[in-house]
Protein backbone atom coordinates (compact mmCIF):
# COMPACT_ATOMS: atom_id res chain seq x y z
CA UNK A 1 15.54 -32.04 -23.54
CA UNK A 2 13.43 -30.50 -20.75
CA UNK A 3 9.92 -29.43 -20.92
CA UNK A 4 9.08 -26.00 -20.76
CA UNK A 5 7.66 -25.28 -17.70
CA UNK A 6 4.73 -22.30 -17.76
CA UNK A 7 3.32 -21.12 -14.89
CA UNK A 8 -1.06 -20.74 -14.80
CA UNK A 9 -2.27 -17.94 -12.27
CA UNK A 10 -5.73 -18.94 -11.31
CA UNK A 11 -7.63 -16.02 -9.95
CA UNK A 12 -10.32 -15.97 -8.15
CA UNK A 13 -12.43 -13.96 -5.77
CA UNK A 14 -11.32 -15.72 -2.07
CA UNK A 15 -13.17 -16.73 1.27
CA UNK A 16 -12.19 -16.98 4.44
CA UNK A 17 -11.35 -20.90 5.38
CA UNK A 18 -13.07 -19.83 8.95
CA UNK A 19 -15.45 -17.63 11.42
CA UNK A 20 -12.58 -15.64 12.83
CA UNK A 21 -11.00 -14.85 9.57
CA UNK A 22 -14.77 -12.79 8.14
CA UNK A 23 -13.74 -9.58 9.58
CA UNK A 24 -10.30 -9.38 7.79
CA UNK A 25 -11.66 -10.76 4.56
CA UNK A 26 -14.36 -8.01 5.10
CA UNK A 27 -12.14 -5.15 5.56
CA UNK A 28 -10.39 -6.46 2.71
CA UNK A 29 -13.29 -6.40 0.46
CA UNK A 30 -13.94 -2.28 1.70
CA UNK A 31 -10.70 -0.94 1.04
CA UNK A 32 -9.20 -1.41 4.51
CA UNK A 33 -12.50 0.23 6.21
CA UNK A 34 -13.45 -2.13 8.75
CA UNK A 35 -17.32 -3.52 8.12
CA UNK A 36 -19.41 -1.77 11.30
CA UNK A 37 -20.65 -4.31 14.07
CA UNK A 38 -23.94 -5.11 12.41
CA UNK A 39 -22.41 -5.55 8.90
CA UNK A 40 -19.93 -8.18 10.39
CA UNK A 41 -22.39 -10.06 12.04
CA UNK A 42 -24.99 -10.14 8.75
CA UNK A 43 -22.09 -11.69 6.90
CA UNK A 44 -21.16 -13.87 9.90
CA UNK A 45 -24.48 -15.15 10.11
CA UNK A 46 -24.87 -15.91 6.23
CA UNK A 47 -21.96 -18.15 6.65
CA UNK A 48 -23.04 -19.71 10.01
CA UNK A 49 -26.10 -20.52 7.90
CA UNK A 50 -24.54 -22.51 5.46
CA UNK A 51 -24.71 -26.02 6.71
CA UNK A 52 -23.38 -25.23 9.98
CA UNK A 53 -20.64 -22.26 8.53
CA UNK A 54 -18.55 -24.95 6.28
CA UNK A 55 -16.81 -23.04 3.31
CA UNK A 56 -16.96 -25.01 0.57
CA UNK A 57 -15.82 -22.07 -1.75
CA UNK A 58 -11.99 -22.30 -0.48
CA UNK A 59 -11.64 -26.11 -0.79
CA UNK A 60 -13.75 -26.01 -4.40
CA UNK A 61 -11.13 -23.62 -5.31
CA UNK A 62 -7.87 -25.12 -4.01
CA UNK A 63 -9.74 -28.38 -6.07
CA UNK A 64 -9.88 -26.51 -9.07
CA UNK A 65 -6.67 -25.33 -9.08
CA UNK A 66 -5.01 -28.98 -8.52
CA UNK A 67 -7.45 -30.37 -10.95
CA UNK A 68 -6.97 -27.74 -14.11
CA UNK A 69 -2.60 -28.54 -13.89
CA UNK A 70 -4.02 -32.44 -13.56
CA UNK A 71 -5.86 -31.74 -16.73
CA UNK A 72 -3.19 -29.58 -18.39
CA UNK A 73 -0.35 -32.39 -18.23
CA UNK A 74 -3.12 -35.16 -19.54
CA UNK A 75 -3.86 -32.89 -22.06
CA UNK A 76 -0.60 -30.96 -23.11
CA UNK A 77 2.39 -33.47 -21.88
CA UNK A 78 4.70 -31.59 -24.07
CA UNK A 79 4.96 -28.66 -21.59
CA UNK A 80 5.00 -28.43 -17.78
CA UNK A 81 2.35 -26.20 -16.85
CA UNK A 82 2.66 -25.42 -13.35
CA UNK A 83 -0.82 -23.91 -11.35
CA UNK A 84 -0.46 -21.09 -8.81
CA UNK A 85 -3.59 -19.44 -6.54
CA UNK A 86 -3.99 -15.72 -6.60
CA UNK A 87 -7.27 -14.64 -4.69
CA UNK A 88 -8.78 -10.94 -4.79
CA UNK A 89 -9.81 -10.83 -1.09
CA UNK A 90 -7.48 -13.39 0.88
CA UNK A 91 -4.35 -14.79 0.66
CA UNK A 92 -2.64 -15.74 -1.36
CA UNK A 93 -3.51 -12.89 -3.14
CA UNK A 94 -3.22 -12.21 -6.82
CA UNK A 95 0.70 -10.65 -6.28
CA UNK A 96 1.39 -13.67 -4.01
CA UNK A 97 0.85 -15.95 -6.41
CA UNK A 98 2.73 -13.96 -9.16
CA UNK A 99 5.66 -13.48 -6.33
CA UNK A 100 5.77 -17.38 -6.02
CA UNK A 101 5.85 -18.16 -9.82
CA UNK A 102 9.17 -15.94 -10.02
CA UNK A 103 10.69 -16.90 -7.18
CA UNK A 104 10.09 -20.47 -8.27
CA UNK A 105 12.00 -19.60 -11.55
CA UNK A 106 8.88 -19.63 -13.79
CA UNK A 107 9.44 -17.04 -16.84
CA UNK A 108 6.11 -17.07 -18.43
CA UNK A 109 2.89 -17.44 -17.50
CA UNK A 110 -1.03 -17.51 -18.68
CA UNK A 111 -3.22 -15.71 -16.10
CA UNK A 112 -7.18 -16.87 -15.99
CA UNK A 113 -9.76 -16.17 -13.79
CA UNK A 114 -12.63 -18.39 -12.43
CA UNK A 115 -15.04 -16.26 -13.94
CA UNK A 116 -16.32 -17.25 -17.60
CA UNK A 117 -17.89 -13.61 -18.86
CA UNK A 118 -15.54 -10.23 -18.91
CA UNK A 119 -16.12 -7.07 -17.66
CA UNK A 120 -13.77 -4.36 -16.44
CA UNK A 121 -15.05 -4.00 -12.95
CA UNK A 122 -14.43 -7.76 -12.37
CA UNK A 123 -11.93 -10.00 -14.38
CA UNK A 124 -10.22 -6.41 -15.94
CA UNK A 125 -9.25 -5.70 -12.24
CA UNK A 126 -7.69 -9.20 -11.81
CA UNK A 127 -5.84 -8.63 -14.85
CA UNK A 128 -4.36 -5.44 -13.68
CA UNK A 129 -3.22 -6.67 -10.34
CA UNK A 130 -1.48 -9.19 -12.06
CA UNK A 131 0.09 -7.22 -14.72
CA UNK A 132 1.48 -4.46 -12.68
CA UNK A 133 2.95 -7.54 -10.35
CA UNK A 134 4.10 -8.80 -13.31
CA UNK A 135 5.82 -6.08 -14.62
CA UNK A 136 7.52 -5.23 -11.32
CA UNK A 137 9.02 -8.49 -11.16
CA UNK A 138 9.89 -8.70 -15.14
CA UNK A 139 7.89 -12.09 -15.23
CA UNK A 140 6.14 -12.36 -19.24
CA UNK A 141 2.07 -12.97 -18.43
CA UNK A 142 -0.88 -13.10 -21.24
CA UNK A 143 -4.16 -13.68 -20.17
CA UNK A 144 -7.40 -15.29 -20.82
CA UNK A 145 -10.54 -12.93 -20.43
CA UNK A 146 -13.25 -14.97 -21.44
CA UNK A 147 -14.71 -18.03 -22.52
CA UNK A 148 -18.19 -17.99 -21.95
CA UNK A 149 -19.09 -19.72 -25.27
CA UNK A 150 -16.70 -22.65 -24.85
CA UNK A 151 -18.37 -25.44 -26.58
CA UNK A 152 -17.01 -27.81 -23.66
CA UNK A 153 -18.32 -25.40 -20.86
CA UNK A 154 -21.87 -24.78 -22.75
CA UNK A 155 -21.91 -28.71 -23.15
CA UNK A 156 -21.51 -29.22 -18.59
CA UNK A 157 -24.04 -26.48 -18.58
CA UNK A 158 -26.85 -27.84 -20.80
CA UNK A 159 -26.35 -30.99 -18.87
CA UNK A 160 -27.10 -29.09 -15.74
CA UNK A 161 -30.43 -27.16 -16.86
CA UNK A 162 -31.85 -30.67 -18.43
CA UNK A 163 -31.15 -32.65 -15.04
CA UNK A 164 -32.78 -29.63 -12.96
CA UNK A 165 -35.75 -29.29 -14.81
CA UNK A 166 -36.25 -33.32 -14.59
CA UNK A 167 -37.22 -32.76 -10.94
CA UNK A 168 -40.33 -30.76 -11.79
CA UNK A 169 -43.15 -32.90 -12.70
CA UNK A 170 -45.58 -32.00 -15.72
CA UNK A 171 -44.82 -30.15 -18.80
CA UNK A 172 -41.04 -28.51 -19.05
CA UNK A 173 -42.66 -25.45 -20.54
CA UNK A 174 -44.44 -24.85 -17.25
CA UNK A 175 -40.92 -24.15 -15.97
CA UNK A 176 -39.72 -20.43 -15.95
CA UNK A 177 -35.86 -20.81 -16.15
CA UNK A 178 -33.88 -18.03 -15.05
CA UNK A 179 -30.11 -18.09 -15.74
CA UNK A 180 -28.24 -15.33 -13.14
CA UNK A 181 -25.48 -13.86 -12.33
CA UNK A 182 -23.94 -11.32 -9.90
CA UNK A 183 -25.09 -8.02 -10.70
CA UNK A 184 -22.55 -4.88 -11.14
CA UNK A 185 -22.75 -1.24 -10.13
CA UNK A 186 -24.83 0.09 -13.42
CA UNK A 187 -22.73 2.44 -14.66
CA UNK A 188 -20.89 -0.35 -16.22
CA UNK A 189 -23.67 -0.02 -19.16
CA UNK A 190 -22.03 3.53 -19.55
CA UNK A 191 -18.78 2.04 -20.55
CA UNK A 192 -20.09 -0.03 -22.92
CA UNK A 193 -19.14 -2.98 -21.24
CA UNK A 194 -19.26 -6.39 -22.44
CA UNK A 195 -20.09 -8.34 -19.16
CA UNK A 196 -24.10 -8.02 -19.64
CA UNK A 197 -24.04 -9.50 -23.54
CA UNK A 198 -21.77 -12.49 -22.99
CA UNK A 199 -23.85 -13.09 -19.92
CA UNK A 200 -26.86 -12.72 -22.44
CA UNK A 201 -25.32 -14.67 -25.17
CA UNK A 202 -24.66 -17.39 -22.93
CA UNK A 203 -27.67 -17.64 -21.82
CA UNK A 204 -29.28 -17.84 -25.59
CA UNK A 205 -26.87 -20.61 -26.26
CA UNK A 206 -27.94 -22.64 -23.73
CA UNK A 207 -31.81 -22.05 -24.05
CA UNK A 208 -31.44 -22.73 -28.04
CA UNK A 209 -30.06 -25.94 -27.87
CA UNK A 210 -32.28 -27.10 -24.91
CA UNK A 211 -34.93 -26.06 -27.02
CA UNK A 212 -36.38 -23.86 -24.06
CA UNK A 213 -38.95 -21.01 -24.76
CA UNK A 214 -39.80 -20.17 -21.03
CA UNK A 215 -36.60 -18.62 -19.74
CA UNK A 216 -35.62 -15.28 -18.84
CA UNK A 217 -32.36 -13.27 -17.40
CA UNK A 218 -32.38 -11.63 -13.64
CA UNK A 219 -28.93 -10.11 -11.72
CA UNK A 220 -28.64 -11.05 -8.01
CA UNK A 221 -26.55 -10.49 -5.07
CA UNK A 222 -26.09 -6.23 -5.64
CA UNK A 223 -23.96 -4.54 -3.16
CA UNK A 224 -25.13 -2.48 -0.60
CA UNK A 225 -24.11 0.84 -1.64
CA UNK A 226 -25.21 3.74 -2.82
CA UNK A 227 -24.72 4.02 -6.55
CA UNK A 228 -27.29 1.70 -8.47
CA UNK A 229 -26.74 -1.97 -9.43
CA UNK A 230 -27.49 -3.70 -12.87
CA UNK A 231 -31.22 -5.47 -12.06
CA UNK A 232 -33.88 -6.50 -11.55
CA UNK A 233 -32.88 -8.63 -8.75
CA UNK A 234 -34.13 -12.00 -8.87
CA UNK A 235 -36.21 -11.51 -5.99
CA UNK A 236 -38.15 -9.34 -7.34
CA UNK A 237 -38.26 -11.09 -10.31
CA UNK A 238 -39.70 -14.10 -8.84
CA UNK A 239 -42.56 -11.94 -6.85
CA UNK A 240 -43.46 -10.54 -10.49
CA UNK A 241 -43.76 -14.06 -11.92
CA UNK A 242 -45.75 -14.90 -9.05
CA UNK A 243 -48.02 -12.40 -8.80
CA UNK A 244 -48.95 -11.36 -12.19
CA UNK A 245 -47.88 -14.46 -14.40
CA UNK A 246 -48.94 -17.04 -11.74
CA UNK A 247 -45.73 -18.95 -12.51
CA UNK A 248 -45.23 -21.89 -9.81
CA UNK A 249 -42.36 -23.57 -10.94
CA UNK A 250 -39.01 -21.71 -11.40
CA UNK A 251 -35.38 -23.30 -11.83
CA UNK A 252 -32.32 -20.73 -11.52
CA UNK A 253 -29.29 -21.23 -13.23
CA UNK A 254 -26.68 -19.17 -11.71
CA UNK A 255 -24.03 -18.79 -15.15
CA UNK A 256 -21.76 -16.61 -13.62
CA UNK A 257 -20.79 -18.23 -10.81
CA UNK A 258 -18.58 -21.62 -11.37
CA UNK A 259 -18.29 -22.92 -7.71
CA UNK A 260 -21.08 -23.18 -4.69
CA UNK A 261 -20.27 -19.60 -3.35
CA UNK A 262 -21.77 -17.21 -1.08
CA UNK A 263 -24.19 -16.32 -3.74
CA UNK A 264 -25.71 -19.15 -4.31
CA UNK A 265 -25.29 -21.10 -0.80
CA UNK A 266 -26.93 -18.47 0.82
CA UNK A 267 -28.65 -16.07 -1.76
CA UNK A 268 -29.80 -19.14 -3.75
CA UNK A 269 -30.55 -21.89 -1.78
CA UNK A 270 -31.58 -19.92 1.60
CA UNK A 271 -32.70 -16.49 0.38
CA UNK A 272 -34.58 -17.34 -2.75
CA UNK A 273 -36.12 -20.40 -1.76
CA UNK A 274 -37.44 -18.75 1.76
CA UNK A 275 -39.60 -16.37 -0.74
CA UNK A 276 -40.23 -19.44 -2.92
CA UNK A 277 -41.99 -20.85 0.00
CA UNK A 278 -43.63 -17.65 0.74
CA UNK A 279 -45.25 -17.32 -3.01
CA UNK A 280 -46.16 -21.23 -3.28
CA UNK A 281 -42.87 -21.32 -5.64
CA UNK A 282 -41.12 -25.01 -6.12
CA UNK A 283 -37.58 -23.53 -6.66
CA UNK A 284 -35.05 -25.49 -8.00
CA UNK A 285 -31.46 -24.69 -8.91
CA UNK A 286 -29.06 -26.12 -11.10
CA UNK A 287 -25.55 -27.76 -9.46
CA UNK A 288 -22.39 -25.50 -9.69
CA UNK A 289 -19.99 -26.28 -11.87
CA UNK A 290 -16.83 -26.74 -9.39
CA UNK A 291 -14.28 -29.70 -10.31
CA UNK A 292 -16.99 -30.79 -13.43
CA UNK A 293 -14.68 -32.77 -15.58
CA UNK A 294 -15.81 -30.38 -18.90
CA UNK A 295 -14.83 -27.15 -16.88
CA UNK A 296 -11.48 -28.33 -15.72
CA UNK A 297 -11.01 -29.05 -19.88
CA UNK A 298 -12.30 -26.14 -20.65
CA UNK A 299 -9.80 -23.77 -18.52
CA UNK A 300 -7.02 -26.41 -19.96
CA UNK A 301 -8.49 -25.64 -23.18
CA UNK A 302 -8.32 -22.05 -23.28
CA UNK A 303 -5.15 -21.56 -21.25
CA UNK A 304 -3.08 -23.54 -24.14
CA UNK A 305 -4.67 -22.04 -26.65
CA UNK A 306 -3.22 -18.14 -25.15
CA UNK A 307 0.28 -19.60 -24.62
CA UNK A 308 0.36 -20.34 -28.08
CA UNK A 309 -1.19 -17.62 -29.89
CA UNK A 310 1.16 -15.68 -26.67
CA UNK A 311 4.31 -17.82 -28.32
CA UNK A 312 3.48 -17.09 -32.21
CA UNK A 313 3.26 -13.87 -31.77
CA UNK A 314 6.45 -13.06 -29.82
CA UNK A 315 8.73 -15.86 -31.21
CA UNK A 316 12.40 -16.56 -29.65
């Protein structure tokens, strides 16, 4: 008897792979409206400034992808689960990679994003590209929205804040963590969105069973438009600690991001720490999650669990 074979669309949010490909990932990102000559270059040049312009976001990625259907037939032999890529801003975008799955005869599938916290501006929008695909092309999809209290994915990142803050000298308390994540136009508060609370909740769980007391939440990365963005930024955050709390040692712990993207490449680990060295801050950042052997079973984990509760509840 053959296994059943279900197909896993991994979603995520895309990079270019190089330099010339930034201005059509760009116009991508604004709705088709090509980014403006000195908008191109600042993104070129945040790029260029990662260790000589490498993008370690795509290859992370394709790693992840090829590492959670490794994981899924270690863990779950009884079916073939079968991975597919479906990227917001590049291709293969989110209907290529539901295109693929039915022209590769797959009939159901469990979509899940690279993202552990839900909100409607980010994983809900996923969703719906990959539903209405979906639905076009008569292919059955559930999905995973969150999982940002996974046991398995709390347990990678506790391991994470205690190795960061060994690299500070003195007392831990000293140390002002900061867990962060990329802020969202504000009127998501409006809506009663959830994205802020997991985000929060996430945070607690970590902090409680580290037993930390010094820690705090800040947003980072906001867009550059006009409507207002969830904050305070972490930059200003850190120039508040500095200046009237006098706090010199700071480690951020970027939750909401699960790879070394943009955001914390650049915003983290350039940005942040040229103002850290500006205030007399030691800044210190905890690694990204990427191909961490607890994440990859953690995706596995939660993308069985929705094809079964998917398969009880609409039995053949």
């Amino acid at each position: 008897m053959s296994k059943q074979r279900i197909g896993v669309l991994v979603m995520s949010y895309g990079t270019p792979e190089s330099l010339d490909q930034v201005e059509a990932y760009y116009t991508h990102i604004r709705r088709g409206h090509p980014p403006t000559a000195e908008q191109l270059h600042e993104l070129t040049s945040r790029y260029e400034a990662i260790v000589g312009g490498f993008f370690p976001l795509r290859e992370n990625t394709n790693k992840q992808v090829q590492i959670l259907e490794a994981t899924l037939h270690r863990e779950h032999p009884e079916v073939e689960f079968v991975c597919y890529q479906g990227l917001k801003h590049a291709q293969p975008y989110i209907e290529d990679g539901v295109e693929q799955m039915v022209k590769d005869g797959i009939q159901e599938a469990v979509g899940i994003v690279l993202a552990p916290h839900y909100s409607v501006m980010s994983v809900g929008g996923y969703v719906k590209r990959a539903q209405d695909k979906a639905d076009e092309l008569g292919l059955k999809i559930s999905f995973v929205l969150e999982y940002h209290l996974h046991e398995k994915l709390l347990d990678a990142l506790q391991t994470r804040v205690v190795n960061a803050l060994a690299k500070f000298d003195g007392n831990r308390d000293e140390v002002r963590v900061m867990f962060t994540a990329h802020s969202l136009p504000a009127k998501i508060l409006e809506m009663k969105d959830p994205y802020p609370d997991q985000l929060l909740a996430t945070s607690t769980a970590i902090a409680d069973r580290i037993g930390l007391t010094n820690w705090q939440f800040g947003w980072q990365s906001a867009g550059q438009t006009a409507t207002p963005w969830l904050g305070p930024d972490i930059l200003d955050v850190m120039q508040t600690v500095a200046n009237e709390e006098h706090v010199r040692k700071i480690l951020l712990c970027p939750i909401g991001f699960v790879s070394d993207h943009l955001e914390v490449l650049y915003d983290i680990d350039i940005e942040a720490q040229a103002l850290a060295k500006e205030l007399g801050i030691q800044l210190e950042r905890t690694e990204s999650l990427n191909t961490d052997p607890l994440y990859m079973e953690t995706l596995s984990d939660v993308v069985y669990k929705k094809w079964q509760e998917t398969k009880a509840a609409n039995p053949s």
